[in-house]
C-alpha atoms as a PDB file:
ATOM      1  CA  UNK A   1      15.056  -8.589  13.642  1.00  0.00           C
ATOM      2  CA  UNK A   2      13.703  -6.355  11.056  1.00  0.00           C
ATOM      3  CA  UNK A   3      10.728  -4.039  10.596  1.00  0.00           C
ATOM      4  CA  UNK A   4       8.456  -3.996   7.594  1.00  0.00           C
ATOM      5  CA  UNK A   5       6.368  -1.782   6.537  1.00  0.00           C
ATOM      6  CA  UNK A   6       4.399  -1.722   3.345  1.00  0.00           C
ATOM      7  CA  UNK A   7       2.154   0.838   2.244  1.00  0.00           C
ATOM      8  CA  UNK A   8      -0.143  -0.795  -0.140  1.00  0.00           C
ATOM      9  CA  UNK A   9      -3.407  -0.207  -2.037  1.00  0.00           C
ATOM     10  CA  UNK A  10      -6.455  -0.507   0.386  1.00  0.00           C
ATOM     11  CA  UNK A  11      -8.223  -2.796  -1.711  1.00  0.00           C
ATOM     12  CA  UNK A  12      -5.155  -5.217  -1.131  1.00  0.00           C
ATOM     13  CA  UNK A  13      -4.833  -4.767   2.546  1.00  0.00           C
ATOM     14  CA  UNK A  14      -7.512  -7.119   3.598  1.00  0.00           C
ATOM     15  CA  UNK A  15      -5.959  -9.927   1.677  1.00  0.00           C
ATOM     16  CA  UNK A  16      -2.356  -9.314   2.854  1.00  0.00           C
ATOM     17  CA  UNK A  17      -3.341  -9.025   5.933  1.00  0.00           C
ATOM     18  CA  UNK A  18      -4.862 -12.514   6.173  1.00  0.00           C
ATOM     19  CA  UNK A  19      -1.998 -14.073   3.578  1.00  0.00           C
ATOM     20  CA  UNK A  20       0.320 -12.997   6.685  1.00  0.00           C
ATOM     21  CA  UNK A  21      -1.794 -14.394   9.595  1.00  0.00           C
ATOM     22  CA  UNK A  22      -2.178 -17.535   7.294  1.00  0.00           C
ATOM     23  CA  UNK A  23       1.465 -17.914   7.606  1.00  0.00           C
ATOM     24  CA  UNK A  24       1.375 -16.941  11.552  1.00  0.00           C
ATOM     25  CA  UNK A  25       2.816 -13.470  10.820  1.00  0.00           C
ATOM     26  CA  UNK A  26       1.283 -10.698  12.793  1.00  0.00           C
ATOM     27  CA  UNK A  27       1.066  -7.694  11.339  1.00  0.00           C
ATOM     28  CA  UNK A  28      -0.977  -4.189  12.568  1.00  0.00           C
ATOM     29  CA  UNK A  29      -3.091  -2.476   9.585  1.00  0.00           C
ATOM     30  CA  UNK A  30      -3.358   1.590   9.603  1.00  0.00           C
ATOM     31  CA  UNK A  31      -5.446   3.675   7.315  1.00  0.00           C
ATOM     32  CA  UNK A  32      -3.676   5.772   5.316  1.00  0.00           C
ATOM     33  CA  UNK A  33      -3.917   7.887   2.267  1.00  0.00           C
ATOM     34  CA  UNK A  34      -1.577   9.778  -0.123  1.00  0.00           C
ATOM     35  CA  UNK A  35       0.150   9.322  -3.716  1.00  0.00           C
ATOM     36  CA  UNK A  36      -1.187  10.802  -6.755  1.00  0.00           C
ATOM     37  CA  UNK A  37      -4.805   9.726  -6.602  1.00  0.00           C
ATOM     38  CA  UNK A  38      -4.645  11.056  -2.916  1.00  0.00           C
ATOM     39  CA  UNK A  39      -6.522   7.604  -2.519  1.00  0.00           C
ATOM     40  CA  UNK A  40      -6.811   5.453   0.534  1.00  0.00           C
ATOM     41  CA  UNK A  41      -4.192   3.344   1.334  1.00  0.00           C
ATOM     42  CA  UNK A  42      -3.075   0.902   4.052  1.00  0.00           C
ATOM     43  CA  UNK A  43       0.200   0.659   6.209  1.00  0.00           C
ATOM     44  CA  UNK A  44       0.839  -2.874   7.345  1.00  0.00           C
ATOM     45  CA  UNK A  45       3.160  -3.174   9.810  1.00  0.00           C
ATOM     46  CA  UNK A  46       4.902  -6.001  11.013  1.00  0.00           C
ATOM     47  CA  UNK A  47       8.202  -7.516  13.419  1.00  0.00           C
ATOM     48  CA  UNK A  48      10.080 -10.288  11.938  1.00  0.00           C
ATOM     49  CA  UNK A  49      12.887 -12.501  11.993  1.00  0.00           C
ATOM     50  CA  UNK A  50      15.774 -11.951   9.777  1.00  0.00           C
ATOM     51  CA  UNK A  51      15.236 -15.022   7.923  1.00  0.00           C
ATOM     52  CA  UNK A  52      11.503 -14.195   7.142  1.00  0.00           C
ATOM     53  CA  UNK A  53      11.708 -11.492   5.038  1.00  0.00           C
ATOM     54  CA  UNK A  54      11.942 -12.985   1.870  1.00  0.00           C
ATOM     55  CA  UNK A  55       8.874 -15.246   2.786  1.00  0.00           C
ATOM     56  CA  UNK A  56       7.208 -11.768   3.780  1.00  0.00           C
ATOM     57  CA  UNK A  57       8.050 -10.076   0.691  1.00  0.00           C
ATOM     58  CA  UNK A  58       6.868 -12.767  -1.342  1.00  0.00           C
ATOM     59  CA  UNK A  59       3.680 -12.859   0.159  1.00  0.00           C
ATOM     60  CA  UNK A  60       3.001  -8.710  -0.317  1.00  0.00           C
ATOM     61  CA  UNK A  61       4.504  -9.739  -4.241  1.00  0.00           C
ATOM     62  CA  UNK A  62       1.994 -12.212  -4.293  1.00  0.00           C
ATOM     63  CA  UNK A  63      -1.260  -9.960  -3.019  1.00  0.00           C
ATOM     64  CA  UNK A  64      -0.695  -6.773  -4.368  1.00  0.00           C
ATOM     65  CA  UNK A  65      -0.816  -6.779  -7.984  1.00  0.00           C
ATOM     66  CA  UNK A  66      -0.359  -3.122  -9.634  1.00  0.00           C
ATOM     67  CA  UNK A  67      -2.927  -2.232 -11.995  1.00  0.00           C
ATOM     68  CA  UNK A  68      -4.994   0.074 -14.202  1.00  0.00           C
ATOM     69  CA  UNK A  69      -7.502   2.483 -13.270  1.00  0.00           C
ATOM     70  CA  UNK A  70      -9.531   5.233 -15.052  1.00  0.00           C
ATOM     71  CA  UNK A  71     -10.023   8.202 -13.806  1.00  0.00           C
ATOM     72  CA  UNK A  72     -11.480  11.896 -13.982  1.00  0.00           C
ATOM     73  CA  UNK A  73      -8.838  14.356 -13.582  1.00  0.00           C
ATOM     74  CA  UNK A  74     -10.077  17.268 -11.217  1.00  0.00           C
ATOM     75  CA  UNK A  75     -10.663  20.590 -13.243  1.00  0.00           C
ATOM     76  CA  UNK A  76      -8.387  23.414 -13.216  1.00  0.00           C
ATOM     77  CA  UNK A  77      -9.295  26.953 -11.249  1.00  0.00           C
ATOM     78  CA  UNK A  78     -10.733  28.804 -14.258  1.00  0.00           C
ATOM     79  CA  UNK A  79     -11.752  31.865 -15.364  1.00  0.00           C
ATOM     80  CA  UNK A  80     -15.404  32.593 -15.678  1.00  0.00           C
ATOM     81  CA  UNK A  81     -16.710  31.641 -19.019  1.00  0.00           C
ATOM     82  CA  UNK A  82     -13.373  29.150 -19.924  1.00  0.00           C
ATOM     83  CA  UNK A  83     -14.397  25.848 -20.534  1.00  0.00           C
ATOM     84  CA  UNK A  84     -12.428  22.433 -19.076  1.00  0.00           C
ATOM     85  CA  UNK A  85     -13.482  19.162 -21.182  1.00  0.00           C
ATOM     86  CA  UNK A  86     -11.567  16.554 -18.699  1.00  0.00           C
ATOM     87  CA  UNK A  87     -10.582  13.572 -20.360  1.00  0.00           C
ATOM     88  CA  UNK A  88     -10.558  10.236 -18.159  1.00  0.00           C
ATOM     89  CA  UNK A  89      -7.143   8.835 -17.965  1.00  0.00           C
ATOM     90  CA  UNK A  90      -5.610   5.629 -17.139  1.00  0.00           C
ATOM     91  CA  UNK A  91      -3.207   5.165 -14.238  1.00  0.00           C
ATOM     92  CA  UNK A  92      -1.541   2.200 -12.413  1.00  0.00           C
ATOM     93  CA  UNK A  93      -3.059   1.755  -9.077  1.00  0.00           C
ATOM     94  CA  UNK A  94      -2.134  -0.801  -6.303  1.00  0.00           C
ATOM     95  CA  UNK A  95       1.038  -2.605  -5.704  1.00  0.00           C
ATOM     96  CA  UNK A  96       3.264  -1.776  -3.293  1.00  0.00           C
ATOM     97  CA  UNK A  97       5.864   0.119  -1.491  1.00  0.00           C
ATOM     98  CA  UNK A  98       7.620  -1.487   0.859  1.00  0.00           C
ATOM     99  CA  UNK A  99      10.472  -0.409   3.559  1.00  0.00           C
ATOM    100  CA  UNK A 100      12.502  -2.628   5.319  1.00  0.00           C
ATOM    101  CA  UNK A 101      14.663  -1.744   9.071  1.00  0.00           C
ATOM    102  CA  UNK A 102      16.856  -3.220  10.919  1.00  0.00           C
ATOM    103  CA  UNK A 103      15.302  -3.589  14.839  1.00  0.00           C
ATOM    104  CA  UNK A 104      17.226  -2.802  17.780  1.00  0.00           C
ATOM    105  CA  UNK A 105      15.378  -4.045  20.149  1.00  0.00           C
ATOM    106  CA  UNK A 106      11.882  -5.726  20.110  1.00  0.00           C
ATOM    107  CA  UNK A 107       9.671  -6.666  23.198  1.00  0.00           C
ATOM    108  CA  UNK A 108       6.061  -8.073  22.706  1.00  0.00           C
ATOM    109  CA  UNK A 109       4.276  -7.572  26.115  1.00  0.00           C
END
């Protein structure tokens, strides 16, 4: 038995999350936030059989796609009378990260 959890891009979760249940796994979403952006993000975690974690990983592979975002950087602290001219930049957003543990012992109740 292993446990997976993947942190994805919040935009994604929805979609995972009912790519998994298509397949019959069940998985538990959780806010979350963090990473450069200090975006929203998603935790999905999920139980499952040795054997199934390939399938799982191919499904996350297959509904959270990385791409490219533009956004304003935040200004610095300045001075009074200095002058900050942000410039939008582009960033890869989404995909995921994903963690995989061995189970010692597993009980659905």
């Amino acid at each position: 038995m292993k446990l997976v959890v993947a942190i994805v891009h919040s935009e994604d979760a929805g979609v995972l999350v009912n790519a998994l249940l298509d397949k019959e796994f069940r998985a538990t979403r959780m806010q979350s936030s963090g990473g450069f952006l200090k975006q929203s993000n998603a935790t999905i975690i999920l139980g499952v059989e040795d054997g199934d974690v390939d399938e799982v990983m191919g499904i996350v592979r297959t509904n959270c796609t990385s791409r490219t975002q533009v956004v304003n950087p935040m200004p610095p602290i300045m001075e009074p009378g200095e002058f900050f001219m942000p410039y939008p930049l582009e960033v890869e957003v989404g995909g995921a990260t994903v963690f995989v543990m061995p189970v010692e012992r597993f009980e659905r109740l």
